[in-house]
PDB file of N, CA and C in Angstrom:
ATOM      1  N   UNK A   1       0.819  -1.180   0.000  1.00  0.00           N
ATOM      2  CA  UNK A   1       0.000   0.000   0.000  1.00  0.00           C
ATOM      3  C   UNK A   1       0.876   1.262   0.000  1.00  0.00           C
ATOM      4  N   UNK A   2       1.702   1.741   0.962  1.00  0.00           N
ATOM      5  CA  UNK A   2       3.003   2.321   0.553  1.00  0.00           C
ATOM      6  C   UNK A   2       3.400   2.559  -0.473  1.00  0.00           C
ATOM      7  N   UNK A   3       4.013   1.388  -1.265  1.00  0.00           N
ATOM      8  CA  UNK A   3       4.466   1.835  -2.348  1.00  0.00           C
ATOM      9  C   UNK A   3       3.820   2.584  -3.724  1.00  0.00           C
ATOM     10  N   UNK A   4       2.708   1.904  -3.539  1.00  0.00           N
ATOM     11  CA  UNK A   4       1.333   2.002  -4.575  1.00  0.00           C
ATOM     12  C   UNK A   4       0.861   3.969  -3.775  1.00  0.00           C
ATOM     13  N   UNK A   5       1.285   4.390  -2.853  1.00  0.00           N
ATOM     14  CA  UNK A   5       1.042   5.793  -2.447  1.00  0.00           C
ATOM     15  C   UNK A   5       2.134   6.370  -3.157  1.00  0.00           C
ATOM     16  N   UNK A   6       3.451   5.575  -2.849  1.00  0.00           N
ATOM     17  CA  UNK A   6       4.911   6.299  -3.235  1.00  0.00           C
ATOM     18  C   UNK A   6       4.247   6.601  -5.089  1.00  0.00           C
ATOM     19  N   UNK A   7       4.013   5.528  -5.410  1.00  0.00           N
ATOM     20  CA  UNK A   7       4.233   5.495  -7.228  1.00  0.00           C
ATOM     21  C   UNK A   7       2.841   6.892  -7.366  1.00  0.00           C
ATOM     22  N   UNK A   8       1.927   6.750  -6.540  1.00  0.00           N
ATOM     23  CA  UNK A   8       0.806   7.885  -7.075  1.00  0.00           C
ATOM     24  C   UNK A   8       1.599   8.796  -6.693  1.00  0.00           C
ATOM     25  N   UNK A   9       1.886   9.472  -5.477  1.00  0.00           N
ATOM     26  CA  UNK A   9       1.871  10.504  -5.278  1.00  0.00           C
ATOM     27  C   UNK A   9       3.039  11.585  -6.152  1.00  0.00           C
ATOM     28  N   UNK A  10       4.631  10.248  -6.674  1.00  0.00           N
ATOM     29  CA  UNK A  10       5.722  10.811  -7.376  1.00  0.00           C
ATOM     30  C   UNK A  10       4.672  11.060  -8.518  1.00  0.00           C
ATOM     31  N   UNK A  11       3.962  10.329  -9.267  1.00  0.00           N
ATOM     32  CA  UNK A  11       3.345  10.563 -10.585  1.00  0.00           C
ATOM     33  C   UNK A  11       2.409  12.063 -10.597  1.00  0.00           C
ATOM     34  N   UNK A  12       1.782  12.483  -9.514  1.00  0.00           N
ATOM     35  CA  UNK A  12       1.022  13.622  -9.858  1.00  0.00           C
ATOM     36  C   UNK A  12       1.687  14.625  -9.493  1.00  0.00           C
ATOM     37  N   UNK A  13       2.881  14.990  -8.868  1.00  0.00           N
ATOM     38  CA  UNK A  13       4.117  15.516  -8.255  1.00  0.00           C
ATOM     39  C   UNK A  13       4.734  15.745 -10.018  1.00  0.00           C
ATOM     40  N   UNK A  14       5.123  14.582 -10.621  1.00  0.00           N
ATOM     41  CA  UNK A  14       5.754  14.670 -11.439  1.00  0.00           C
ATOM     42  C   UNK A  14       4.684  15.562 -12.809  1.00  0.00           C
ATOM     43  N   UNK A  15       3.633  15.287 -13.088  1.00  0.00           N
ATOM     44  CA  UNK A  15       2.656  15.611 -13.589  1.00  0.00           C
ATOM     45  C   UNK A  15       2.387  17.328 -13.679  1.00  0.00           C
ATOM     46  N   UNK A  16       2.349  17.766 -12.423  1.00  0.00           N
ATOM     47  CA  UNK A  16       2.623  19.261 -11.766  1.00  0.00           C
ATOM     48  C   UNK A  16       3.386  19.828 -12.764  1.00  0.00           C
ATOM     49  N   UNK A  17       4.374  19.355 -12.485  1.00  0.00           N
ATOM     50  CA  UNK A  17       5.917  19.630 -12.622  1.00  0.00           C
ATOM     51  C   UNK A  17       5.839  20.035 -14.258  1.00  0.00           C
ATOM     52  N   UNK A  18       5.294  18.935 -15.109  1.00  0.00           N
ATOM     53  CA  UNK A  18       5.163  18.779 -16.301  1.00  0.00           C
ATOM     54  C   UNK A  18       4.769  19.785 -16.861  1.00  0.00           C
ATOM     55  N   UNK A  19       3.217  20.070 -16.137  1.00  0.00           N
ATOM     56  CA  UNK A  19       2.047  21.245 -16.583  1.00  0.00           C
ATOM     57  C   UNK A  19       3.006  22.022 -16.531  1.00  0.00           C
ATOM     58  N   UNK A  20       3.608  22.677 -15.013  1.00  0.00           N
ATOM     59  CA  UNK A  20       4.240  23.841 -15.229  1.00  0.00           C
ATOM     60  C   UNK A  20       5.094  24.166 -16.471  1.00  0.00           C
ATOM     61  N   UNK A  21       6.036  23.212 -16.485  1.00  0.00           N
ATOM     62  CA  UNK A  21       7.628  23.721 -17.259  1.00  0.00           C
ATOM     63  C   UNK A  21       6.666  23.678 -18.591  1.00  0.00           C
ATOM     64  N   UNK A  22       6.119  22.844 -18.913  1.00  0.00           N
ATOM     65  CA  UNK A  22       5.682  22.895 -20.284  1.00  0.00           C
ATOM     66  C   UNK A  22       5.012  24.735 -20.662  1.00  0.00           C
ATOM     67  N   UNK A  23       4.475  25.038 -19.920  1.00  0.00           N
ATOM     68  CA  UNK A  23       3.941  26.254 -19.806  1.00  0.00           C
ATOM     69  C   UNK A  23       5.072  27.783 -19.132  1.00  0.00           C
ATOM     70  N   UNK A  24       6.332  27.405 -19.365  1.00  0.00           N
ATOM     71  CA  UNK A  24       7.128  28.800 -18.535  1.00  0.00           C
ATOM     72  C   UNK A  24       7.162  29.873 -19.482  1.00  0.00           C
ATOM     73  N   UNK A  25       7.198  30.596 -19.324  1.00  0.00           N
ATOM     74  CA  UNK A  25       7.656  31.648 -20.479  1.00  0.00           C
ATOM     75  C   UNK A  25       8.530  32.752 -19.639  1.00  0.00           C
ATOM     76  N   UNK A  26       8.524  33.988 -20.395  1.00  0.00           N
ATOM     77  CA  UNK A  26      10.067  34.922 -19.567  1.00  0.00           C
ATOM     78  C   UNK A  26       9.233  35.608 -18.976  1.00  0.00           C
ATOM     79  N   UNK A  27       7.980  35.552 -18.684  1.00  0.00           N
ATOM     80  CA  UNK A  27       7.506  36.495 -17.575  1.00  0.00           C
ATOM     81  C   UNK A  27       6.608  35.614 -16.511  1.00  0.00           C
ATOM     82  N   UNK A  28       6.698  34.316 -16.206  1.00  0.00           N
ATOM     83  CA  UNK A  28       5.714  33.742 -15.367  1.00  0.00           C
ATOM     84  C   UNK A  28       6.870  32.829 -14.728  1.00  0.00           C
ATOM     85  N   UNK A  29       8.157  32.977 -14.780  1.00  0.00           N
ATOM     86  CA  UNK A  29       8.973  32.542 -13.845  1.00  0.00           C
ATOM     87  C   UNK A  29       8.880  31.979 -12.300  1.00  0.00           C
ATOM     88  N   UNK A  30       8.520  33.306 -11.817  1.00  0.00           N
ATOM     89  CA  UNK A  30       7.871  33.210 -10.613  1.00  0.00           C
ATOM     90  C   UNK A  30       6.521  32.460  -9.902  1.00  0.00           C
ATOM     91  N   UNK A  31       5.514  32.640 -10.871  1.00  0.00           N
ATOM     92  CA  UNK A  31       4.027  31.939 -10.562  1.00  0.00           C
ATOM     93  C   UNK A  31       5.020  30.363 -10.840  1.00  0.00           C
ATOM     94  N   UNK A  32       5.493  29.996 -11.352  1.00  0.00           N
ATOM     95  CA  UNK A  32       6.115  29.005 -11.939  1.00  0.00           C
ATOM     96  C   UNK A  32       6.764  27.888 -10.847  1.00  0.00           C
ATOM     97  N   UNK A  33       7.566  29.053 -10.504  1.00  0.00           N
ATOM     98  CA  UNK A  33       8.339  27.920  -9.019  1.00  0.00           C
ATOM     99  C   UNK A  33       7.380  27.603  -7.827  1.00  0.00           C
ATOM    100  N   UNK A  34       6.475  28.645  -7.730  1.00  0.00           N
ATOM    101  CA  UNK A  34       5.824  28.954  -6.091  1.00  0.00           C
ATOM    102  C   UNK A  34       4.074  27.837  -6.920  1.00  0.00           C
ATOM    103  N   UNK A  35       4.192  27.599  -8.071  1.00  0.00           N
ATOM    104  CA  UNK A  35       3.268  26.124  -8.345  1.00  0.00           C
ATOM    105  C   UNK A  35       3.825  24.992  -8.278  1.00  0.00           C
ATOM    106  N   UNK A  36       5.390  24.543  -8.744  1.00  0.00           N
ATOM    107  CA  UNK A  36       6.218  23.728  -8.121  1.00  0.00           C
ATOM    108  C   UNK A  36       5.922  23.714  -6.666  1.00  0.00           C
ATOM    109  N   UNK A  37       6.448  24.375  -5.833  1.00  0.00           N
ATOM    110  CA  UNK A  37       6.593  24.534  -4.384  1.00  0.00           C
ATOM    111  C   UNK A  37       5.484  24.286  -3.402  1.00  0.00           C
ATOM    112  N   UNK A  38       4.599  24.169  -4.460  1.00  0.00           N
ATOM    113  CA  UNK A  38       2.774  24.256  -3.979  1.00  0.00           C
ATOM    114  C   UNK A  38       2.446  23.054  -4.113  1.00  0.00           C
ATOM    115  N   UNK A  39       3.256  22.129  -5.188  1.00  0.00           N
ATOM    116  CA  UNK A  39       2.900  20.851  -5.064  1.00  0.00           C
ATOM    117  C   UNK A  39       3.609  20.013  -4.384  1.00  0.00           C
ATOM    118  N   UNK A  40       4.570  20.600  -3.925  1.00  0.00           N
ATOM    119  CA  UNK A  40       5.677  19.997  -3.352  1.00  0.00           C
ATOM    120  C   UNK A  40       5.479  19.754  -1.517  1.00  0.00           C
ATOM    121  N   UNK A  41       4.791  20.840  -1.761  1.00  0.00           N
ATOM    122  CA  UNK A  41       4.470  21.072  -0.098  1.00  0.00           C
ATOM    123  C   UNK A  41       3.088  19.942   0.108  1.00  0.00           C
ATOM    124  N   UNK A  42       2.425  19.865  -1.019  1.00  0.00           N
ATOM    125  CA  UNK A  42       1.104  19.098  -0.735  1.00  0.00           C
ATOM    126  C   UNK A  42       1.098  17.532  -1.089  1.00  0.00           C
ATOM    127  N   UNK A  43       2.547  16.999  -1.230  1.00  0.00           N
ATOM    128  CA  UNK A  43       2.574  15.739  -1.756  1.00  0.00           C
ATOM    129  C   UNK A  43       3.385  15.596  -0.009  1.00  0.00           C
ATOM    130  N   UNK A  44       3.923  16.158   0.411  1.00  0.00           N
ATOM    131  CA  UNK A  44       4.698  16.066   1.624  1.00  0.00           C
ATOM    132  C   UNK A  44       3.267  15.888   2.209  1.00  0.00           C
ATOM    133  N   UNK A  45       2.494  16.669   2.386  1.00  0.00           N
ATOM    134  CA  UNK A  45       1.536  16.983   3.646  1.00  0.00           C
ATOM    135  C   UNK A  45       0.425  15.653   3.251  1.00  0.00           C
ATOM    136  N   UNK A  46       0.256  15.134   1.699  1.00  0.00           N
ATOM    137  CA  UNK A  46      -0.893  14.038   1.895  1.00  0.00           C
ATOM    138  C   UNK A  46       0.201  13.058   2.001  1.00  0.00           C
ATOM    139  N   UNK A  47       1.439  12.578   1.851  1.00  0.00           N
ATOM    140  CA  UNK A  47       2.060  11.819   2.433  1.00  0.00           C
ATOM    141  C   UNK A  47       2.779  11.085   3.516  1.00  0.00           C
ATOM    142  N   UNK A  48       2.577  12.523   4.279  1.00  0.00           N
ATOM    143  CA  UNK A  48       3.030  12.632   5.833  1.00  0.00           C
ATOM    144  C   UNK A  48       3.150  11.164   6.606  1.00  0.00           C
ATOM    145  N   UNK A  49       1.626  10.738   6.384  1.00  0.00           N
ATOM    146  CA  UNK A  49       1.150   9.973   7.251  1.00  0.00           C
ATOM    147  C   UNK A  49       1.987   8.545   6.995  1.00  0.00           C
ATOM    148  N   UNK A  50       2.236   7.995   5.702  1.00  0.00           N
ATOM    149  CA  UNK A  50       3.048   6.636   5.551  1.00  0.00           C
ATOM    150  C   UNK A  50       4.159   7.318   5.093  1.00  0.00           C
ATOM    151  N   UNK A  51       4.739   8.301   5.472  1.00  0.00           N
ATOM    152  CA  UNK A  51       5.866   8.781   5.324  1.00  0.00           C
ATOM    153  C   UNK A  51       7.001   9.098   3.862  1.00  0.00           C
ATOM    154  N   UNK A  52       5.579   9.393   3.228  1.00  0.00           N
ATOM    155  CA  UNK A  52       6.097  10.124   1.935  1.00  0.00           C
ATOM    156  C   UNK A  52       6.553  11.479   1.623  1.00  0.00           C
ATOM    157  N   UNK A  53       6.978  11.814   0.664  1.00  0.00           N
ATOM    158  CA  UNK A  53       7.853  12.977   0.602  1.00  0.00           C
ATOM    159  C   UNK A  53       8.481  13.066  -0.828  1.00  0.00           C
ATOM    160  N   UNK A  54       8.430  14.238  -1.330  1.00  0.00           N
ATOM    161  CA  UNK A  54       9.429  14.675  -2.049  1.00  0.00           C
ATOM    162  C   UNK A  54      10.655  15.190  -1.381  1.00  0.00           C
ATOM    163  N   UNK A  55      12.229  14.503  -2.194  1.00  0.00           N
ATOM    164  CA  UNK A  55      12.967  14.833  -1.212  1.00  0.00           C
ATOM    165  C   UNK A  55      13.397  16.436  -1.904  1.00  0.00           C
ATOM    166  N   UNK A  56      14.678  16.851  -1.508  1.00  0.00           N
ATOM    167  CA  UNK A  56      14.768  18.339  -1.543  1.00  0.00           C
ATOM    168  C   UNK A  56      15.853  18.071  -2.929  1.00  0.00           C
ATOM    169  N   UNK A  57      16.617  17.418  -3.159  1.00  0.00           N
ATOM    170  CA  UNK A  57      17.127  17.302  -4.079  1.00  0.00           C
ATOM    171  C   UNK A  57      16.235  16.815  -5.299  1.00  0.00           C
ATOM    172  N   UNK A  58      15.549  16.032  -5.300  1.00  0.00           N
ATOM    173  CA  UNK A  58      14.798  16.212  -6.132  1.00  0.00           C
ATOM    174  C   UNK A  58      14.037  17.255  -6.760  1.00  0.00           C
ATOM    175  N   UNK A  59      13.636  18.002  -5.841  1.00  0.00           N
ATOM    176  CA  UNK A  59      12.326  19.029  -5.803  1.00  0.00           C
ATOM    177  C   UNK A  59      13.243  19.784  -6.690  1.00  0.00           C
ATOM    178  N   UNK A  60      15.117  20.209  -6.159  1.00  0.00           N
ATOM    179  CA  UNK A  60      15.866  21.088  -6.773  1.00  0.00           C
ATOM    180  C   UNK A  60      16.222  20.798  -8.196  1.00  0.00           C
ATOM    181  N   UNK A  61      16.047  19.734  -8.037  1.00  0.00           N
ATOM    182  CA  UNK A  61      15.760  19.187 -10.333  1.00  0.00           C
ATOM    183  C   UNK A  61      15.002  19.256 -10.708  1.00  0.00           C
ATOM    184  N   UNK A  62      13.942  19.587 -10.409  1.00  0.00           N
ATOM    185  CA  UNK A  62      12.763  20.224 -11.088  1.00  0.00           C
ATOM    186  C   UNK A  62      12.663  21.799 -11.205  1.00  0.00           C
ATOM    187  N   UNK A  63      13.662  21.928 -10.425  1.00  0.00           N
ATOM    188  CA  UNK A  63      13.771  23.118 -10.364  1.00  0.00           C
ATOM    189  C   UNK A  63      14.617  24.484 -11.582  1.00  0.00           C
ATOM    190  N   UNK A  64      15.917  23.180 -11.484  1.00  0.00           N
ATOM    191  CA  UNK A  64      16.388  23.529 -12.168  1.00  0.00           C
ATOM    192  C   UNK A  64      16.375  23.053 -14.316  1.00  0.00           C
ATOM    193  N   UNK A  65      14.729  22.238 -13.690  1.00  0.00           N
ATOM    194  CA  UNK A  65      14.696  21.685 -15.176  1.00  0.00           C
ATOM    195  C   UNK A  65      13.867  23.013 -15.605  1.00  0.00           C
ATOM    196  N   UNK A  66      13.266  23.657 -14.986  1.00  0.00           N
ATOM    197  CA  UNK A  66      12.263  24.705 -15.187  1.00  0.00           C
ATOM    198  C   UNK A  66      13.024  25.744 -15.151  1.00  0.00           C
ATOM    199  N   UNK A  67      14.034  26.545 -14.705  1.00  0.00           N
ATOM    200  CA  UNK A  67      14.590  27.403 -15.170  1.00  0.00           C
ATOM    201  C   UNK A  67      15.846  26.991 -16.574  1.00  0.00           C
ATOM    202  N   UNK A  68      15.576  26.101 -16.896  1.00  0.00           N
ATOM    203  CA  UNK A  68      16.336  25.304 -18.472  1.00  0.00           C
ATOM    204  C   UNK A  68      14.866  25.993 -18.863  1.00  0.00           C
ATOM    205  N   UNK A  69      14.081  25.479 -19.146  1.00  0.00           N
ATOM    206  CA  UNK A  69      13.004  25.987 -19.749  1.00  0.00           C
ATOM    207  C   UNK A  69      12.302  27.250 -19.434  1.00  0.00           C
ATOM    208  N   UNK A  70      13.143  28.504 -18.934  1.00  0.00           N
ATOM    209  CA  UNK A  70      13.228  29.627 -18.740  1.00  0.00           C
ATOM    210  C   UNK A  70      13.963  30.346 -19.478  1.00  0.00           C
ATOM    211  N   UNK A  71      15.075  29.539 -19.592  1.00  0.00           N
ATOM    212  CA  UNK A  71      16.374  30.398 -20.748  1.00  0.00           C
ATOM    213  C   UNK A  71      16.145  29.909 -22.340  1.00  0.00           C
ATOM    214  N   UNK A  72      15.702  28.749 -22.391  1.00  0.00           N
ATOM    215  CA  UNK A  72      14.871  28.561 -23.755  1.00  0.00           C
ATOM    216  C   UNK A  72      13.844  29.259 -24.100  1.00  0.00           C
ATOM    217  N   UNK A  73      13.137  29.806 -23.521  1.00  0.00           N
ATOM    218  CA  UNK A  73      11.910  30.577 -23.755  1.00  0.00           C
ATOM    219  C   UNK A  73      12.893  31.402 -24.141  1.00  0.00           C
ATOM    220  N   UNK A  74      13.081  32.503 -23.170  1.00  0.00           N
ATOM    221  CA  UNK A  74      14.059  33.731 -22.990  1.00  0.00           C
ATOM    222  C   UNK A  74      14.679  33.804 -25.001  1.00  0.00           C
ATOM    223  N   UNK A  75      15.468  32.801 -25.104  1.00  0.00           N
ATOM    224  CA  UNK A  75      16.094  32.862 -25.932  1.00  0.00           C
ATOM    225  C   UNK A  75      15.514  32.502 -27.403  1.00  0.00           C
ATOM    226  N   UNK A  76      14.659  31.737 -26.947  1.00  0.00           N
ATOM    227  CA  UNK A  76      13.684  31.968 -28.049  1.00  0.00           C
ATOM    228  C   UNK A  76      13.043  33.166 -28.670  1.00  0.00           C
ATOM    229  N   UNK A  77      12.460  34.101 -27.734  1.00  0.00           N
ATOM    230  CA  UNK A  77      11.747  35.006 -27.591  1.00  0.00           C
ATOM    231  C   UNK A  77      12.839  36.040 -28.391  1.00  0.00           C
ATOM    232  N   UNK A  78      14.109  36.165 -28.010  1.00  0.00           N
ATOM    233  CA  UNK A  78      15.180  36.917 -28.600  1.00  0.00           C
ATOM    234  C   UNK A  78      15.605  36.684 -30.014  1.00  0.00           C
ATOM    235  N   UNK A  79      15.424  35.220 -30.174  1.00  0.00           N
ATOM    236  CA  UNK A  79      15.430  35.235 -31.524  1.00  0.00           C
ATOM    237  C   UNK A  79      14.355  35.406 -32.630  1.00  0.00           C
ATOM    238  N   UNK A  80      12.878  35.416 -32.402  1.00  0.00           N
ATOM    239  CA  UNK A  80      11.978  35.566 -32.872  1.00  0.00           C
ATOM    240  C   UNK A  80      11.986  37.103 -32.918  1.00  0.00           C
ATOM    241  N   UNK A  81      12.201  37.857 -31.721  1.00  0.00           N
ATOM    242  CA  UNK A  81      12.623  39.552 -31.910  1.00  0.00           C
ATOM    243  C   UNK A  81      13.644  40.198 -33.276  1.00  0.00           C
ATOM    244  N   UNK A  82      14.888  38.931 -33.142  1.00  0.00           N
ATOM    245  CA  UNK A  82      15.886  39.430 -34.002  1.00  0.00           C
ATOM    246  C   UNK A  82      15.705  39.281 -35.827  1.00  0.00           C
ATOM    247  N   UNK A  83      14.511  38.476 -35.673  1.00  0.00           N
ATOM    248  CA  UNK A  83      14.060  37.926 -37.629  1.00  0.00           C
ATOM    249  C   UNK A  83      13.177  38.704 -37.594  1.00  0.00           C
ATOM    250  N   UNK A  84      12.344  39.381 -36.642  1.00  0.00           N
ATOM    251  CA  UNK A  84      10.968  40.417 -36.845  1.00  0.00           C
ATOM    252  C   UNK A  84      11.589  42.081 -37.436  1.00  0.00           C
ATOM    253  N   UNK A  85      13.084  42.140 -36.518  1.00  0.00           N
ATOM    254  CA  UNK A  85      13.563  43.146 -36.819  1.00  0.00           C
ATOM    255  C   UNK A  85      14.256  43.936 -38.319  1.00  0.00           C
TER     256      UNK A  85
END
């Protein structure tokens, strides 16, 4: 039963994660992490009880997969500026 919590709860954790980055652009950075952080906090808190968790290193690769997909936007956005020009 545990584990079958572990495998849901990483999957909609991971899912989150997905929605977000798939969706970053160069101005929603912020709403961006603090919806990470929002799921992060709520997979801890419905897991509490059989002692689930996202750990912190993890959480920080998602983190840093979403600001990868911050500087791609970014740089996208710069190059679509530079062929308009």
């Amino acid at each position: 039963m545990i584990k079958d919590m572990q495998k849901l709860l990483i999957r909609a954790f991971n899912s989150e994660c997905d929605s977000v980055i798939s969706k970053v652009k160069f101005n929603n950075i912020e709403s961006a992490e603090k919806r990470i952080k929002g799921s992060k906090d709520a997979v801890s808190k419905l897991g509490k009880v059989m002692g689930v968790a996202i750990t912190d290193s993890y959480y920080n690769l998602k983190i840093n997969e979403m600001y990868l997909a911050y500087e791609y936007a970014q740089k996208s956005r710069k190059k679509k500026k530079s062929k308009d020009a």
